[in-house]
Protein backbone atom coordinates (compact mmCIF):
# COMPACT_ATOMS: atom_id res chain seq x y z
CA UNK A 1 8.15 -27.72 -18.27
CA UNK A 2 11.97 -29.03 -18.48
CA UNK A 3 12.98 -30.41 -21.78
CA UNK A 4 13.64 -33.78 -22.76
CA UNK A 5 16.57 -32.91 -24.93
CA UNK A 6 19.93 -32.79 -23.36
CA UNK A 7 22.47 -30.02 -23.14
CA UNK A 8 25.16 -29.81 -25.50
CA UNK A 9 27.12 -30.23 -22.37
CA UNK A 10 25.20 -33.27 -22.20
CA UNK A 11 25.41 -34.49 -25.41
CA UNK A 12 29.10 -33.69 -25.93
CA UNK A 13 29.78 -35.84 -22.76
CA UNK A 14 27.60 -39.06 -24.30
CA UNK A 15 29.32 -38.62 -27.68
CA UNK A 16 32.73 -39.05 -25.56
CA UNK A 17 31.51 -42.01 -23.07
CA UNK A 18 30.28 -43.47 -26.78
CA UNK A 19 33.88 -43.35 -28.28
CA UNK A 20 35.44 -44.67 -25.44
CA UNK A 21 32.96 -47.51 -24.54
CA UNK A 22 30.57 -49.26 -27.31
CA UNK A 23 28.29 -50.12 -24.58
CA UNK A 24 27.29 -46.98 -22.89
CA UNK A 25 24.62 -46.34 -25.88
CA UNK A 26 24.03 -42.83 -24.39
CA UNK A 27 24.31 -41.11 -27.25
CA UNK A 28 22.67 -43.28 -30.23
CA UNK A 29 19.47 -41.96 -29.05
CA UNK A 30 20.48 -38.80 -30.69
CA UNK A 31 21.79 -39.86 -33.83
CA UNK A 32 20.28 -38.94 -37.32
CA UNK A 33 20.19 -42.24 -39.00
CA UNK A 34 20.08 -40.78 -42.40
CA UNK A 35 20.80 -44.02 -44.34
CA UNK A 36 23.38 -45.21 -41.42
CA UNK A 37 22.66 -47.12 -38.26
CA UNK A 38 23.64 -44.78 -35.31
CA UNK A 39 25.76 -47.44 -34.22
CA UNK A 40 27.84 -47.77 -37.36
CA UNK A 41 27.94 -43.64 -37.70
CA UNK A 42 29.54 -43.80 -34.24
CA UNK A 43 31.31 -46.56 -35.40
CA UNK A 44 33.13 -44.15 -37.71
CA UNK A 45 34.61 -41.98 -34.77
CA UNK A 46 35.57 -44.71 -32.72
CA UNK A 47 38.14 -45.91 -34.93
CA UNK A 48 38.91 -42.92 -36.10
CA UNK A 49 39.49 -41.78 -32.87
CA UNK A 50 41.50 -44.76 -31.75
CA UNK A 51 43.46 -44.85 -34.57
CA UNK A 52 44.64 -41.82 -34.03
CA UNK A 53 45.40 -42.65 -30.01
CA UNK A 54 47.35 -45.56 -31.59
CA UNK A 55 49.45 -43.36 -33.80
CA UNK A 56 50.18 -41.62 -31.14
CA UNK A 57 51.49 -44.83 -28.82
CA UNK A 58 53.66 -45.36 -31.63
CA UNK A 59 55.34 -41.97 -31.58
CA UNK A 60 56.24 -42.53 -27.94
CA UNK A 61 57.09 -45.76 -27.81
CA UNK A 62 59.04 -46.72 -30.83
CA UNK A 63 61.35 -49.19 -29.09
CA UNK A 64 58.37 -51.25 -27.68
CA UNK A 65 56.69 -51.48 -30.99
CA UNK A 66 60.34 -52.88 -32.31
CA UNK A 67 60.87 -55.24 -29.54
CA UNK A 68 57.16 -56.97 -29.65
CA UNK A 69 56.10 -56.23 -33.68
CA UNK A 70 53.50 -54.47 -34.81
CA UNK A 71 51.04 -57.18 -34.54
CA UNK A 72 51.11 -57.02 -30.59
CA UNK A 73 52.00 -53.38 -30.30
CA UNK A 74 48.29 -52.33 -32.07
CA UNK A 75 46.28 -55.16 -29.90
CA UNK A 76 48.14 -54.06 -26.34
CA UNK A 77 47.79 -50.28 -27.59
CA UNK A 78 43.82 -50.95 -28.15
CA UNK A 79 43.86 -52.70 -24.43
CA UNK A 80 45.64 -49.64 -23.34
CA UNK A 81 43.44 -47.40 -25.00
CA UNK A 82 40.06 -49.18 -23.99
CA UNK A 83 41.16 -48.67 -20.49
CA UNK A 84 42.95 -45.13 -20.32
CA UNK A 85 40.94 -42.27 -21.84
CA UNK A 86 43.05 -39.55 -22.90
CA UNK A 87 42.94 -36.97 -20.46
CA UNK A 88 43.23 -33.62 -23.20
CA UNK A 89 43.74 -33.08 -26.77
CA UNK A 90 47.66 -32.52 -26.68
CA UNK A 91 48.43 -36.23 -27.89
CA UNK A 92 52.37 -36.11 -26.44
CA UNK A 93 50.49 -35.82 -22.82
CA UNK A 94 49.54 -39.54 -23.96
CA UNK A 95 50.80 -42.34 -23.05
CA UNK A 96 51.81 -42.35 -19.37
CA UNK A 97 50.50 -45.26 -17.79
CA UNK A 98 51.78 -47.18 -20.48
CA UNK A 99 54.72 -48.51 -18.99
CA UNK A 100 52.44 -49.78 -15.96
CA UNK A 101 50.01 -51.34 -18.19
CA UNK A 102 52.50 -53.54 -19.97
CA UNK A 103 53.76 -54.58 -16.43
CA UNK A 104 50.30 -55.56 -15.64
CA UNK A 105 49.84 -57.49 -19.23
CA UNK A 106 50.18 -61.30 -18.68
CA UNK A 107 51.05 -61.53 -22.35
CA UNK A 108 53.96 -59.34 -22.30
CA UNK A 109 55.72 -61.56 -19.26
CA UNK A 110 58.14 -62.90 -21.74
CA UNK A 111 59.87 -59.72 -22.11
CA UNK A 112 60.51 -58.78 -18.46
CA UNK A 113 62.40 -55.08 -18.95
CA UNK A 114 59.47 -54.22 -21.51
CA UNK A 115 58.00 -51.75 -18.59
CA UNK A 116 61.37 -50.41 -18.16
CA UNK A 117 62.23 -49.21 -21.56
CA UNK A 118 58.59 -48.20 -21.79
CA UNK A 119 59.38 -45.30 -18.80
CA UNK A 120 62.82 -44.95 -20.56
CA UNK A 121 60.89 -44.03 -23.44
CA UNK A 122 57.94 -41.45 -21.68
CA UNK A 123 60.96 -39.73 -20.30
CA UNK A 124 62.76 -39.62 -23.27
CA UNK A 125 59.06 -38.26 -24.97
CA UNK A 126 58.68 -35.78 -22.29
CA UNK A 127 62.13 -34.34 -22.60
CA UNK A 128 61.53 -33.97 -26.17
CA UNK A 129 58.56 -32.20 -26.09
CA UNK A 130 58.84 -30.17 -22.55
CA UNK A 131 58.39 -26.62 -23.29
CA UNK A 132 61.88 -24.37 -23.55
CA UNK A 133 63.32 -22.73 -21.19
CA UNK A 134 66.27 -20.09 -20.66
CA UNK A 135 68.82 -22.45 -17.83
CA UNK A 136 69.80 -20.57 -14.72
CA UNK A 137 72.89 -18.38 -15.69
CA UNK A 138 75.55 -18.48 -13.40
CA UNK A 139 76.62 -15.12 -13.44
CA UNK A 140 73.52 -14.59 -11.46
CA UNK A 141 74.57 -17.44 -8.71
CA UNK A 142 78.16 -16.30 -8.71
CA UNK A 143 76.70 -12.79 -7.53
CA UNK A 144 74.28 -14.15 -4.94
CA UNK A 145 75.04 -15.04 -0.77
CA UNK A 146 77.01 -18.09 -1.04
CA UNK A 147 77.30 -17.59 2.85
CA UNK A 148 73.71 -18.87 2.38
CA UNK A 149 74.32 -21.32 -0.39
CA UNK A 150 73.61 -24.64 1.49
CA UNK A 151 70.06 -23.44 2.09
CA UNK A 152 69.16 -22.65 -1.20
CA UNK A 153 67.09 -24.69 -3.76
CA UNK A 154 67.26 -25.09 -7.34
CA UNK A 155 64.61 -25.09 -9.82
CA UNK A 156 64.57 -27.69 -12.29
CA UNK A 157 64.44 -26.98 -16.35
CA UNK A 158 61.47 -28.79 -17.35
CA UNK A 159 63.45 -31.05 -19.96
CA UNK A 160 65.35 -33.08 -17.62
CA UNK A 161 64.30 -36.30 -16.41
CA UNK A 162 65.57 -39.20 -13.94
CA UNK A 163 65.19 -42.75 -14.74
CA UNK A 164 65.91 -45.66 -12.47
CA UNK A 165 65.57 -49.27 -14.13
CA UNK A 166 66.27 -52.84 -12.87
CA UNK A 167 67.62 -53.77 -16.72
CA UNK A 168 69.97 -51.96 -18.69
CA UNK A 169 67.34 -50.17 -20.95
CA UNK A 170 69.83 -47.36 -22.05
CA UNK A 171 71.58 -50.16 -23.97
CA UNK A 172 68.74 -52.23 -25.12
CA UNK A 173 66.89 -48.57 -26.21
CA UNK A 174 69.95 -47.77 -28.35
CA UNK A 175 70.62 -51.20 -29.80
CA UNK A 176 66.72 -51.06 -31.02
CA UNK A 177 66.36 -47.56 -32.62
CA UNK A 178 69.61 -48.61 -34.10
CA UNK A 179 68.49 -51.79 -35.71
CA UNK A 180 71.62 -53.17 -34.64
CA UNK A 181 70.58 -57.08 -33.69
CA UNK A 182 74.21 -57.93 -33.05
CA UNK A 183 74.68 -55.32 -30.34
CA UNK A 184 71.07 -56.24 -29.17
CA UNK A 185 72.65 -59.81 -28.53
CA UNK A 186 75.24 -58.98 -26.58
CA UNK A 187 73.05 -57.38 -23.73
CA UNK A 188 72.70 -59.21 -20.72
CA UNK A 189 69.25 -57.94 -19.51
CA UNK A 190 70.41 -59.59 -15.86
CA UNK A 191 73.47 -57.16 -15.49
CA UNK A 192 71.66 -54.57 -13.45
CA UNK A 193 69.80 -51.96 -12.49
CA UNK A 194 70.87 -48.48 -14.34
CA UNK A 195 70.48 -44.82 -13.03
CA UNK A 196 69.52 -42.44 -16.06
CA UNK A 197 69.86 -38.87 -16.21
CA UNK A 198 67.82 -37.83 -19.50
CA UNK A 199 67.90 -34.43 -20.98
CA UNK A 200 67.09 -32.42 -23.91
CA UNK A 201 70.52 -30.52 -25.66
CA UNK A 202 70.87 -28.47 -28.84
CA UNK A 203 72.17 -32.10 -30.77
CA UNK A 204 69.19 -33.58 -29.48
CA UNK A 205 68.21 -35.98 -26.33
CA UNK A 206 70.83 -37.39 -23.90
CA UNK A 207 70.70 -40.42 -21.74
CA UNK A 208 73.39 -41.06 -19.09
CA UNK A 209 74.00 -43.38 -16.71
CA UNK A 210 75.01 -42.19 -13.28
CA UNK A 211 76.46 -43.26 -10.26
CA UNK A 212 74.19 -44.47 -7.19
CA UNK A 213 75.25 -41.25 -5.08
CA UNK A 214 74.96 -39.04 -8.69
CA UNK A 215 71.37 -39.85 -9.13
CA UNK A 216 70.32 -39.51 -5.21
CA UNK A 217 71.93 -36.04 -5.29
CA UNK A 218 70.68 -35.19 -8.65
CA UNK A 219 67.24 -36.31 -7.42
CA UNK A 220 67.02 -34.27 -4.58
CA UNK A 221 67.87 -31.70 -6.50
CA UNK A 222 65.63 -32.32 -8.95
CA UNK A 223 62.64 -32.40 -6.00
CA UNK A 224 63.80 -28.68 -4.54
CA UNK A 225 65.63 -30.04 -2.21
CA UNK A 226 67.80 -27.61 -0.31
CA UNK A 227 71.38 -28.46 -1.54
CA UNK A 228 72.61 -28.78 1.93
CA UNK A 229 70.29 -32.08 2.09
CA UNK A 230 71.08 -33.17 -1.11
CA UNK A 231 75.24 -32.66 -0.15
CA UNK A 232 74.71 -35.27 2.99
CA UNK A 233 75.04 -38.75 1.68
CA UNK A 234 77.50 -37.82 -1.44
CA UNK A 235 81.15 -37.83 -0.97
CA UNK A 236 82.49 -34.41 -0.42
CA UNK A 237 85.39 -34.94 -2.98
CA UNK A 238 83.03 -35.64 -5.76
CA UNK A 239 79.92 -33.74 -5.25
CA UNK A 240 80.79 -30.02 -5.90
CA UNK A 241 82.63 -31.29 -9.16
CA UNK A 242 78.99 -32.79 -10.32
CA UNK A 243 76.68 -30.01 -8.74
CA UNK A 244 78.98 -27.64 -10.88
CA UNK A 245 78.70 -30.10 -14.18
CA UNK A 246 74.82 -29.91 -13.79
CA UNK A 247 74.65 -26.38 -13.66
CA UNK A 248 76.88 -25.91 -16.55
CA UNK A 249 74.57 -28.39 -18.40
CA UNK A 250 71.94 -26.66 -18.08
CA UNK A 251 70.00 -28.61 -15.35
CA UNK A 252 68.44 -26.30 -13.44
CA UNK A 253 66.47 -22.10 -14.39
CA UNK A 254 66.58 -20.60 -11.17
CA UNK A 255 67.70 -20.92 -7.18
CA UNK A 256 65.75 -20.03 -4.22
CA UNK A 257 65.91 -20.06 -0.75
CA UNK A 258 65.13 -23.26 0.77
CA UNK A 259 61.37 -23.51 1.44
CA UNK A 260 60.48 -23.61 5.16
CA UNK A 261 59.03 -26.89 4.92
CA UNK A 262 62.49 -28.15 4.29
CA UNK A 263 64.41 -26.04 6.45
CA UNK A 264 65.34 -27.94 10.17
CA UNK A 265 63.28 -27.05 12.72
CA UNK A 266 64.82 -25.02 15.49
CA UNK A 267 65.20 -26.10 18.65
CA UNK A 268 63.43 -24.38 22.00
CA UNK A 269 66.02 -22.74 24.23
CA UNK A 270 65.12 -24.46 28.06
């Protein structure tokens, strides 16, 4: 006859549901009293376990935390959390949806480029912590078929990022890790949308601003584009001068050939 007991598959699923949700019950039925309600031994992890998501929050988003106080930061991080289940046990994989939330949190209204230095700051968390890699040395470019170098691709290093913001969160970011309130006042959060290039370098993390036709190119490349696309809408004067800056910082680990989804389709002789 099958058993009533669960799995530990079972079980360890329940125990999860239980930390994330106070209302499932699903796994009381199998806790030991033992001088404890179940409730208040699962109690325990809960906040434990929260606690620790909302340590985590704070590690990513510093500047948010600074900008709304503590007070507000824990209670929108416990919103956050109560809705967004981490996903695995690497805690700087945390956080993502974040910046979305807070744009969805009537609350946080007041501060209209809150979302945006909330992706400023996942990017600037994800840089950090994206695993190393060796950049594309240009000896090996220099010796390949340039003849064939507008269909070629590059592959991005993993700790570079692109940020595009309707406020000028660079500045505001800055001013806030700074503590510096006077250069905090003088931001206009109305003067405009920025374009960020964000990378990781051996002095630490660094966010850029970049033209409009610097970030499309540097975007496409960034997406695998073959760099005959990406070389369209940019001005020919300027864009072999920042495709070679790129590569010398250390943008990209690799070239291809273009992938045959991007190449044109060939036309059918009559």
């Amino acid at each position: 006859m099958p058993s009533d007991q669960p799995s530990l598959l079972e079980l360890q699923r329940a125990f999860a549901q239980e930390l994330g949700n106070a209302a499932t019950g699903g796994a009381l039925a199998h806790v030991v009293a033992d001088g404890l309600a179940p409730q208040a031994r699962l109690g325990i992890y809960r906040n434990t376990a929260t606690n620790t998501l909302v340590g985590a929050l704070r590690l990513t988003y510093p500047a948010i935390q600074a900008l709304v106080g503590t007070e507000f930061f824990e209670g929108a991080a416990r919103l956050f959390i109560g809705q967004s289940a981490p996903h695995s046990a690497w805690l700087d994989a945390y956080g993502e949806a974040f910046a979305a939330f807070l744009a969805r949190l009537p609350v946080a209204a007041a501060i209209d480029y809150l979302p945006d230095v909330a992706r400023l700051e996942w990017a600037v968390s994800t840089v950090l912590h994206a695993p190393d890699a060796t950049p594309l040395d240009l000896r090996r470019l220099a010796e390949s078929d340039l003849s064939a170098a507008g269909a070629m691709h590059f592959l991005p290093h993993p700790a570079v990022r692109l940020v595009h913001a309707a406020f000028p969160v660079d500045a505001i970011w800055r001013a806030v890790l700074n503590r510096d309130d006077h250069a905090l006042a003088r931001i206009d959060p109305a003067a405009g949308a920025v374009r960020l290039l964000v990378r990781r370098t051996p002095d630490g993390i660094d966010v850029a601003r970049l033209g409009a036709w610097q970030w499309q190119f540097t975007a496409a490349l960034l997406a695998a584009q073959p760099l005959h696309a990406a070389l369209e809408p940019a001005p020919a004067a300027h864009a072999h001068a920042w495709l070679a800056w790129l590569l010398s910082a250390g943008c990209f680990i690799g070239f291809g050939p273009a992938r045959a989804a991007d190449m044109p389709i060939p036309e059918h002789s009559p």
